[in-house]
N, C-alpha and C. Protein backbone atom coordinates (compact mmCIF):
# COMPACT_ATOMS: atom_id res chain seq x y z
N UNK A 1 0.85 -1.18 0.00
CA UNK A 1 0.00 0.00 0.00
C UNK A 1 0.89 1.24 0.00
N UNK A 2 0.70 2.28 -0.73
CA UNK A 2 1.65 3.63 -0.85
C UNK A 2 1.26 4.56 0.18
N UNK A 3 2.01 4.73 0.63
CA UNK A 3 2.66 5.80 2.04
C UNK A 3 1.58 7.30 1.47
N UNK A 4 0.68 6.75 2.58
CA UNK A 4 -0.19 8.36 2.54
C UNK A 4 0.11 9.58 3.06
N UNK A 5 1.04 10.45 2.91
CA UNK A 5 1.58 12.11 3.96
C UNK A 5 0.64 12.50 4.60
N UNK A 6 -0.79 12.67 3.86
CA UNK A 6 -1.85 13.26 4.60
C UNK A 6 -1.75 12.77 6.34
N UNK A 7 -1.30 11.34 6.64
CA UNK A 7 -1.43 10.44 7.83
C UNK A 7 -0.26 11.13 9.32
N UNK A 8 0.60 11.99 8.24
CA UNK A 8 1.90 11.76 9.32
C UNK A 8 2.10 13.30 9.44
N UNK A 9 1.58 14.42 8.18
CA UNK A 9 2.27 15.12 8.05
C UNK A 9 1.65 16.35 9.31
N UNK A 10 2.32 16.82 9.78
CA UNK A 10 2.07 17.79 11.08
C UNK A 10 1.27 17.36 11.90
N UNK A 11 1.81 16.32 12.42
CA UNK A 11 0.96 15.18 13.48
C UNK A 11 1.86 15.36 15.11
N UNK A 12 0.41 15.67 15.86
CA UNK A 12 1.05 15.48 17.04
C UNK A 12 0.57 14.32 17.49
N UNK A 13 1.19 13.44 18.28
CA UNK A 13 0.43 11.93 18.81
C UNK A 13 1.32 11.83 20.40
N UNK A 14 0.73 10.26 20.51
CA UNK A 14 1.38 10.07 21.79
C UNK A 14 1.44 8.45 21.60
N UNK A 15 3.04 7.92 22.07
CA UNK A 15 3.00 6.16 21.87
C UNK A 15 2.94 6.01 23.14
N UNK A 16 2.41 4.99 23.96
CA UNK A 16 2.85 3.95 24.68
C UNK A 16 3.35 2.86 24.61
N UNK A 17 4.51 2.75 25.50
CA UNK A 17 4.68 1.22 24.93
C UNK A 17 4.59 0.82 23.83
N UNK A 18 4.99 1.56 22.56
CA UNK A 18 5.37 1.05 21.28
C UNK A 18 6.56 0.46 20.88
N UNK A 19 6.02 -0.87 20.76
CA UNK A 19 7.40 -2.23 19.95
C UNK A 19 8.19 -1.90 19.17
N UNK A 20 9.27 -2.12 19.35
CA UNK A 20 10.32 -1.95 17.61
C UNK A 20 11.26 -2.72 18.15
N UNK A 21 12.20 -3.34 16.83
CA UNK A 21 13.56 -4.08 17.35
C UNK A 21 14.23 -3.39 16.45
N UNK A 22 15.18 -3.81 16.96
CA UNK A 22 16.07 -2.93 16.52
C UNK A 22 17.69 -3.44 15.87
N UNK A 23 18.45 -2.58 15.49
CA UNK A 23 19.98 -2.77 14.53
C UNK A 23 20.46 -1.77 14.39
N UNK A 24 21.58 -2.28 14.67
CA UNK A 24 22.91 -0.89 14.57
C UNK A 24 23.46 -1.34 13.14
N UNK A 25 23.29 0.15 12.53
CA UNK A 25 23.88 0.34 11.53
C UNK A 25 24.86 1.11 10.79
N UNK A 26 26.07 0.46 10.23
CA UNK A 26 27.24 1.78 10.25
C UNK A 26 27.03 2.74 9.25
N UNK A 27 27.50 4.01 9.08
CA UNK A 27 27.16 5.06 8.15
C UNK A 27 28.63 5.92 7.84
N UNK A 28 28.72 6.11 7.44
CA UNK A 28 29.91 7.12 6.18
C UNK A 28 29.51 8.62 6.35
N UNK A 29 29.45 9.75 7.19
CA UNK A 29 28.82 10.55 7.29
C UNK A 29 27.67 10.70 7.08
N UNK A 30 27.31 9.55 7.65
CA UNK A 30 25.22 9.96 7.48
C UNK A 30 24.91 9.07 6.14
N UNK A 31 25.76 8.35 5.63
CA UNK A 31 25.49 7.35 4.71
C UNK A 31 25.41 6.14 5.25
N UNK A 32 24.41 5.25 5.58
CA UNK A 32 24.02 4.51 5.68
C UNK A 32 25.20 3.35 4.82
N UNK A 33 25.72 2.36 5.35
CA UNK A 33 26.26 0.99 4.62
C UNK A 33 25.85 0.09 5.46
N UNK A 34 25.13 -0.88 4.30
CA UNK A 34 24.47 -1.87 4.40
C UNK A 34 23.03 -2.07 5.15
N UNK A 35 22.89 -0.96 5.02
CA UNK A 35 21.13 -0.31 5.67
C UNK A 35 20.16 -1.52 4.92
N UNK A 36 20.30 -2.17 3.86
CA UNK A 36 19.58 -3.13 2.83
C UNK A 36 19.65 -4.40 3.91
N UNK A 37 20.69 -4.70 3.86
CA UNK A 37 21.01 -6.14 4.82
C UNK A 37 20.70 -6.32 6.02
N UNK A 38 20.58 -4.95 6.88
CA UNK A 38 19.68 -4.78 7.87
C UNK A 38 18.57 -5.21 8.44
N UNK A 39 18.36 -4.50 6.95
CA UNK A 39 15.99 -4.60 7.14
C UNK A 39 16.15 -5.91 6.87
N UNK A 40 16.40 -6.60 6.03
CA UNK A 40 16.52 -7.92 5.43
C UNK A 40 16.60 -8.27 7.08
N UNK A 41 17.67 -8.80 7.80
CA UNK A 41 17.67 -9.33 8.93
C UNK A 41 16.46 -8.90 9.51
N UNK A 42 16.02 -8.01 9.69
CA UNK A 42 15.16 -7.29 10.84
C UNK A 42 13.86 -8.31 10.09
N UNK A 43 13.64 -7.79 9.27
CA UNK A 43 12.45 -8.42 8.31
C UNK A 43 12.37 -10.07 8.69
N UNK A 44 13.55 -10.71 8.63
CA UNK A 44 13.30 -12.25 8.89
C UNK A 44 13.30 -12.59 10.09
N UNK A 45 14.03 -11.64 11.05
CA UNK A 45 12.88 -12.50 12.76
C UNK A 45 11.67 -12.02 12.37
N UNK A 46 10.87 -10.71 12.10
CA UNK A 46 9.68 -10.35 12.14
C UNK A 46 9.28 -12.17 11.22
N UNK A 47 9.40 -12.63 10.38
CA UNK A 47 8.69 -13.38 9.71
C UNK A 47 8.47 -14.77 10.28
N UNK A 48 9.77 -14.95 10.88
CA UNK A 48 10.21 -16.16 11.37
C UNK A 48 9.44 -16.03 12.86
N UNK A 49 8.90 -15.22 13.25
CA UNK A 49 8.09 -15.02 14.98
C UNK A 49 6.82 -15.07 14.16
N UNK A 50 6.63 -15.42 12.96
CA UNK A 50 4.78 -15.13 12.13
C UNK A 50 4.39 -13.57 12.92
N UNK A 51 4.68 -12.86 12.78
CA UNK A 51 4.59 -11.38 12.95
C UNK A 51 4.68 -10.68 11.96
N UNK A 52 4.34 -9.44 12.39
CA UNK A 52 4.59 -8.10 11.08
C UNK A 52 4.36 -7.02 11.27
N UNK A 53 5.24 -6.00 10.47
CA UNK A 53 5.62 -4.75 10.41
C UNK A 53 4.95 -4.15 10.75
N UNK A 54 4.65 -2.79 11.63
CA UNK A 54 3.30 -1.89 11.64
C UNK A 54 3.25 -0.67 10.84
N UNK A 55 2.62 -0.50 9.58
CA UNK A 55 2.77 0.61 8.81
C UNK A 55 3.80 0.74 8.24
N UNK A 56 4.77 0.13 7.94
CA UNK A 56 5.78 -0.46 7.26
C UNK A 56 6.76 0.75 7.80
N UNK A 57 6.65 1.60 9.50
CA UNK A 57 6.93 1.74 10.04
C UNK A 57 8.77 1.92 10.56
N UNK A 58 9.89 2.40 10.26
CA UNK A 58 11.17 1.80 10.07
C UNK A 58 11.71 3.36 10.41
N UNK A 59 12.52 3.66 11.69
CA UNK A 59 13.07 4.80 12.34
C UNK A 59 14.26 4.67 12.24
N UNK A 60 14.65 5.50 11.83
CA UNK A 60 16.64 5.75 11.63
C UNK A 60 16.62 6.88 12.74
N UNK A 61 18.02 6.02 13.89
CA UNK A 61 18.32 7.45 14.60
C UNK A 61 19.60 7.37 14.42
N UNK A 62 20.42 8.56 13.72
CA UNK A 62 21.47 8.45 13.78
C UNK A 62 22.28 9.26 15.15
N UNK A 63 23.93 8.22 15.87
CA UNK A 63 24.14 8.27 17.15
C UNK A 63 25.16 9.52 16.44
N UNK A 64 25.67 9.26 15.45
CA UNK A 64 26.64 9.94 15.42
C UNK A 64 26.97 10.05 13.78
N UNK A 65 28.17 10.58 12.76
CA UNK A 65 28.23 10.47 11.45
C UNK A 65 28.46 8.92 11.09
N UNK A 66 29.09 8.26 11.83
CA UNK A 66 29.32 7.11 11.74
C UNK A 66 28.65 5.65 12.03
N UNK A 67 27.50 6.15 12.74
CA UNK A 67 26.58 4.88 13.41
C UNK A 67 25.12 5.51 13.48
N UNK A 68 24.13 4.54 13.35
CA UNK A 68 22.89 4.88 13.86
C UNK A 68 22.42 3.45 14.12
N UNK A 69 21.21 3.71 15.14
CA UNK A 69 20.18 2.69 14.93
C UNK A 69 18.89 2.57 14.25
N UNK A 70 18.52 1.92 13.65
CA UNK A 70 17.51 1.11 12.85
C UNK A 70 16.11 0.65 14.24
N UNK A 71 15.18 1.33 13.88
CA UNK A 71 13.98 0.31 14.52
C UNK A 71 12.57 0.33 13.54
N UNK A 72 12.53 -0.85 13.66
CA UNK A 72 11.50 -1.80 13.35
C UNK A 72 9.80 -1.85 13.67
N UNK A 73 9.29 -1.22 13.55
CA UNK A 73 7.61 -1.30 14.37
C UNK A 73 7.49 -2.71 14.12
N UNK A 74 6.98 -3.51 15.17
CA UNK A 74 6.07 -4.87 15.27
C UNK A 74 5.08 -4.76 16.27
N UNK A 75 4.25 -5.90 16.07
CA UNK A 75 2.81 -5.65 16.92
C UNK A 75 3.20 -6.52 18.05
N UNK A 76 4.35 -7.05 18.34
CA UNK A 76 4.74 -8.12 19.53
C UNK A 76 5.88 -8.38 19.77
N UNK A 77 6.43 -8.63 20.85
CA UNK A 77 7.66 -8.91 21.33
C UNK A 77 8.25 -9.88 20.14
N UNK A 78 9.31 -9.90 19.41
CA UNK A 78 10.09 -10.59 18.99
C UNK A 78 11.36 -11.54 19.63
N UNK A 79 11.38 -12.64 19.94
CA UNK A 79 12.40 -13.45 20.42
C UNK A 79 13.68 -13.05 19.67
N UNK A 80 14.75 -12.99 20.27
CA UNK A 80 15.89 -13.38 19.68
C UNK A 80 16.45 -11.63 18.69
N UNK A 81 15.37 -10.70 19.10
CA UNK A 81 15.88 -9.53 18.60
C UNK A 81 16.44 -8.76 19.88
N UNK A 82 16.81 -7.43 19.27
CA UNK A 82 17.41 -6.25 20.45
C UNK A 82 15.72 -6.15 20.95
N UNK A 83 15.35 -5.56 21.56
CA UNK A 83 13.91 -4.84 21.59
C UNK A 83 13.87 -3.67 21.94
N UNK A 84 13.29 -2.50 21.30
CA UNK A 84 13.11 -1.20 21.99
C UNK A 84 11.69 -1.20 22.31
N UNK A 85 11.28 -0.09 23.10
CA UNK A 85 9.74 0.37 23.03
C UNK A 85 9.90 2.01 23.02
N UNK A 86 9.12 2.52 22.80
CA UNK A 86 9.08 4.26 23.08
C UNK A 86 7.47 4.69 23.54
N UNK A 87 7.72 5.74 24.19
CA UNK A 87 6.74 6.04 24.92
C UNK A 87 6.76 7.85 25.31
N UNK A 88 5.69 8.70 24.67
CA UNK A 88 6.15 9.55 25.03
C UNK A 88 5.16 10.60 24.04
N UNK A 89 5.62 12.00 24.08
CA UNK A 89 4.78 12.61 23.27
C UNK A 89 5.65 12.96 21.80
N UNK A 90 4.76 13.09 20.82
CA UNK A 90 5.58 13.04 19.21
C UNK A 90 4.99 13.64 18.32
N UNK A 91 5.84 14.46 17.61
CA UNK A 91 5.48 15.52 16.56
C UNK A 91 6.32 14.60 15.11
N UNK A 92 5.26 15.16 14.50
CA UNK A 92 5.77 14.19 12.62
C UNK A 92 5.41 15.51 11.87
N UNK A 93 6.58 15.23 10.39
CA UNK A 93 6.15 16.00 10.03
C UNK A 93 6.74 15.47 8.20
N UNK A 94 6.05 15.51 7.15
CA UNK A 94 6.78 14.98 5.82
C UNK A 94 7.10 15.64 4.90
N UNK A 95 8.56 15.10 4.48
CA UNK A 95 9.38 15.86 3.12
C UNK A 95 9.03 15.09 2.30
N UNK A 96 9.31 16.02 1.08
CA UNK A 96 9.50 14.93 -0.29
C UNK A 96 10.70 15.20 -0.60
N UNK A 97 11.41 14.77 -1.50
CA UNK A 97 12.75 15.00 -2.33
C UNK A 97 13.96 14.07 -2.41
N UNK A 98 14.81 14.48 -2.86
CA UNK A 98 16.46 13.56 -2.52
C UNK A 98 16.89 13.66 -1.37
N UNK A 99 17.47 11.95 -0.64
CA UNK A 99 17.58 11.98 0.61
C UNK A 99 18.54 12.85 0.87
N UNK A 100 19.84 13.69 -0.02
CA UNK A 100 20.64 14.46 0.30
C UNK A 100 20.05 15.61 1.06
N UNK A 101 18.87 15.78 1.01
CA UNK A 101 18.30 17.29 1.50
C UNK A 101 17.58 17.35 2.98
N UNK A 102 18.36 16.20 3.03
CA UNK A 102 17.83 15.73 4.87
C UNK A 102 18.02 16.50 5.68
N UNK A 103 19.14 16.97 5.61
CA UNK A 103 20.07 18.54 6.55
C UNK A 103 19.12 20.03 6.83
N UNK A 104 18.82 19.63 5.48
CA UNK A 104 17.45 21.24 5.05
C UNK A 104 15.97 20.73 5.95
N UNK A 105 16.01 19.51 5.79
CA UNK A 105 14.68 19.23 6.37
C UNK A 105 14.80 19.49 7.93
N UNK A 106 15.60 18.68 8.18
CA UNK A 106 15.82 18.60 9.91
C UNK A 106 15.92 20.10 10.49
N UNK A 107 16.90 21.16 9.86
CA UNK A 107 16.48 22.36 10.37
C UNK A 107 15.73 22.90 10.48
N UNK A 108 14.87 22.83 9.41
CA UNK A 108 12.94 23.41 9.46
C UNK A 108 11.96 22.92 9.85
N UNK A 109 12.31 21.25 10.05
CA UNK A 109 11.81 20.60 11.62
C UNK A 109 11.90 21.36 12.44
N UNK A 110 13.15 21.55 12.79
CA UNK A 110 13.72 22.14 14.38
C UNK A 110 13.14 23.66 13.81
N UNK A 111 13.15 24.46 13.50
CA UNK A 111 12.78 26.00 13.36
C UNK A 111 11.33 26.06 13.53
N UNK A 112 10.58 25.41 12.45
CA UNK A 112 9.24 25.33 12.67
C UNK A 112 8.58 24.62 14.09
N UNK A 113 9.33 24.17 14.89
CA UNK A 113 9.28 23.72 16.70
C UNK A 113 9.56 24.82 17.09
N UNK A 114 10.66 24.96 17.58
CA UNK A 114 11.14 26.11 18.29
C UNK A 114 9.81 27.02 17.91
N UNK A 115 9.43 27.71 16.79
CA UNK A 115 8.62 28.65 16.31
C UNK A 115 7.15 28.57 17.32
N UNK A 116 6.86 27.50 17.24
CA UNK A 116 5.78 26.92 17.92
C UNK A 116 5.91 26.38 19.36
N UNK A 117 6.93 26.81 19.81
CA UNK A 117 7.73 26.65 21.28
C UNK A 117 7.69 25.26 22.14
N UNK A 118 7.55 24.14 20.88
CA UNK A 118 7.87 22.87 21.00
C UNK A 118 9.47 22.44 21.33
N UNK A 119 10.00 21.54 22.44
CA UNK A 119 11.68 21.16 22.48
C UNK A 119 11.20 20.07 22.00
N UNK A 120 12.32 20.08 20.85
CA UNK A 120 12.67 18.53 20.53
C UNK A 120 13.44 17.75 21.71
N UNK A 121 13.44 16.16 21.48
CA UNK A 121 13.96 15.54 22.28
C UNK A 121 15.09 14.43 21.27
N UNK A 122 14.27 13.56 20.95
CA UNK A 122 15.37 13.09 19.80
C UNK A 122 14.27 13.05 18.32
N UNK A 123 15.85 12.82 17.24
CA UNK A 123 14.95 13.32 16.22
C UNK A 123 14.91 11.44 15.76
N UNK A 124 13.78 11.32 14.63
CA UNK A 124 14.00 9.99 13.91
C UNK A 124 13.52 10.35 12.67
N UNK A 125 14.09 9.66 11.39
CA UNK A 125 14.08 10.03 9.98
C UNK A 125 13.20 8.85 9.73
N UNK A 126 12.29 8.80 9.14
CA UNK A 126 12.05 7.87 8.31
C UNK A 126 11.22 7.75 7.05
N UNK A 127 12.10 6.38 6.32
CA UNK A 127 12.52 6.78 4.57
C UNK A 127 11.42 5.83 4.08
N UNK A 128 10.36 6.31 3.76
CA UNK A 128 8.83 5.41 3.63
C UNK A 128 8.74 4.84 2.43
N UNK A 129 10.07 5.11 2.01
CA UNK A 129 10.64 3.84 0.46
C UNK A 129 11.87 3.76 -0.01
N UNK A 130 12.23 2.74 -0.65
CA UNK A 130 13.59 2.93 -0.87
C UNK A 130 13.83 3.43 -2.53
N UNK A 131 14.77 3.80 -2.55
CA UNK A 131 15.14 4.03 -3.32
C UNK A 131 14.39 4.08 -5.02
N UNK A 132 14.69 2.53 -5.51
CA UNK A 132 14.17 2.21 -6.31
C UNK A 132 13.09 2.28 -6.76
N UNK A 133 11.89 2.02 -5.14
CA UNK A 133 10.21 2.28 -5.32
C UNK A 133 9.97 3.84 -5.45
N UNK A 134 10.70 4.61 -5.29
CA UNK A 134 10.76 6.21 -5.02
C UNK A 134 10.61 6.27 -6.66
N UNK A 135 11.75 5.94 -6.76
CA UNK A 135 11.89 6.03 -8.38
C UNK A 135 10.87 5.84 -8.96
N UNK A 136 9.95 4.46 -9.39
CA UNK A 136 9.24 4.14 -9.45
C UNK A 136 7.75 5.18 -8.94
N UNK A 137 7.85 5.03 -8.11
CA UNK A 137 6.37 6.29 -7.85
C UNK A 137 6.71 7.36 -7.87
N UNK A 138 7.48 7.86 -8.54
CA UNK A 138 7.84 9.52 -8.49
C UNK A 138 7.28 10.26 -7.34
N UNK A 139 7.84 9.71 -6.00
CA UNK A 139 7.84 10.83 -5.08
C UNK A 139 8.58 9.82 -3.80
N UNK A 140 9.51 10.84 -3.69
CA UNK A 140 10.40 10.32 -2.24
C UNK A 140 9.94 10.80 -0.96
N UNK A 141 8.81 10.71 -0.36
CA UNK A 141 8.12 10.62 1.24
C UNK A 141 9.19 10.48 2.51
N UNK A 142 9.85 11.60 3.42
CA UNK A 142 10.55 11.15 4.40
C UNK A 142 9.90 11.93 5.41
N UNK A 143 9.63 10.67 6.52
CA UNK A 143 8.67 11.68 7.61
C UNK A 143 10.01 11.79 8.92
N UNK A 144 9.65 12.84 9.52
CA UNK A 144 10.52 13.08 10.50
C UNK A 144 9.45 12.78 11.45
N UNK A 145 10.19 12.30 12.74
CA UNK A 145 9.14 12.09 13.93
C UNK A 145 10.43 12.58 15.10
N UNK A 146 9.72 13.49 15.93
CA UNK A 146 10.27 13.64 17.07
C UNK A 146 9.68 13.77 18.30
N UNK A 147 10.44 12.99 19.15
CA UNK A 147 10.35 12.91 20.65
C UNK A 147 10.00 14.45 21.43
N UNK A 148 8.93 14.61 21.43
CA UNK A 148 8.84 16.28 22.30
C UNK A 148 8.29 16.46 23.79
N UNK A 149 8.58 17.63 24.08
CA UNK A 149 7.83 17.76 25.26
C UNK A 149 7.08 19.45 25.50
């Protein structure tokens, strides 16, 4: 099913206790390597527990230029994964374009908060297709979600 913006875009919500597992993934200044082989893993406990994705759901936080973590939405504890949960209050908000313009986005995240006298807490990117399907549907969807208070 194709990633609706209307759903995410200037959304305030609240999770409890929301599932994800999770993977560390290395990056090249914010380049992702082997981000593919990842999901792939992540994807086969989800399959192998007969489980599945929520909203096809998938948070990049990057720790640093060199590392981030990967999480996973599932509707249930997964055996044999990392497990996160999050819980808390959350602002979304969606870009379109080339993932290079992530830098531009995240500041007008953060400006358009501040503006509205929202603190961010942590930020999470997420890329609601890859690459190829982007291509394919002519439009690259990246929703930002952040941890606020």
């Amino acid at each position: 099913m194709p990633f609706d913006p209307l759903l995410w875009d200037n959304k305030n919500f609240q999770w409890v206790n929301k599932l994800f597992i999770k993977k560390k993934v290395y990056t090249f200044i914010y380049i992702p390597i082997g981000f593919g082989r990842a999901m792939r893993q992540l994807n086969k406990l989800v399959k192998a527990a007969g489980e599945k994705n929520i909203d096809n759901l998938c948070l990049s936080h990057h720790l640093s230029p060199w590392i981030m973590n990967v999480y996973l939405a599932v509707d249930r504890e997964i055996q044999n994964a990392n497990k996160a949960s999050f819980s808390g209050n959350y602002l979304s908000r969606v870009y379109e374009g080339a993932f290079n313009e992530a830098g531009i986005w995240c500041n007008d995240f953060e400006t358009d908060a501040k503006a509205k006298g929202i603190k961010i807490n942590k930020m999470y990117m997420w890329y609601t297709t890859c690459p190829k399907c982007a291509k394919k549907q002519g439009k690259n969807y990246v929703v930002i979600i952040s941890e606020i208070e």
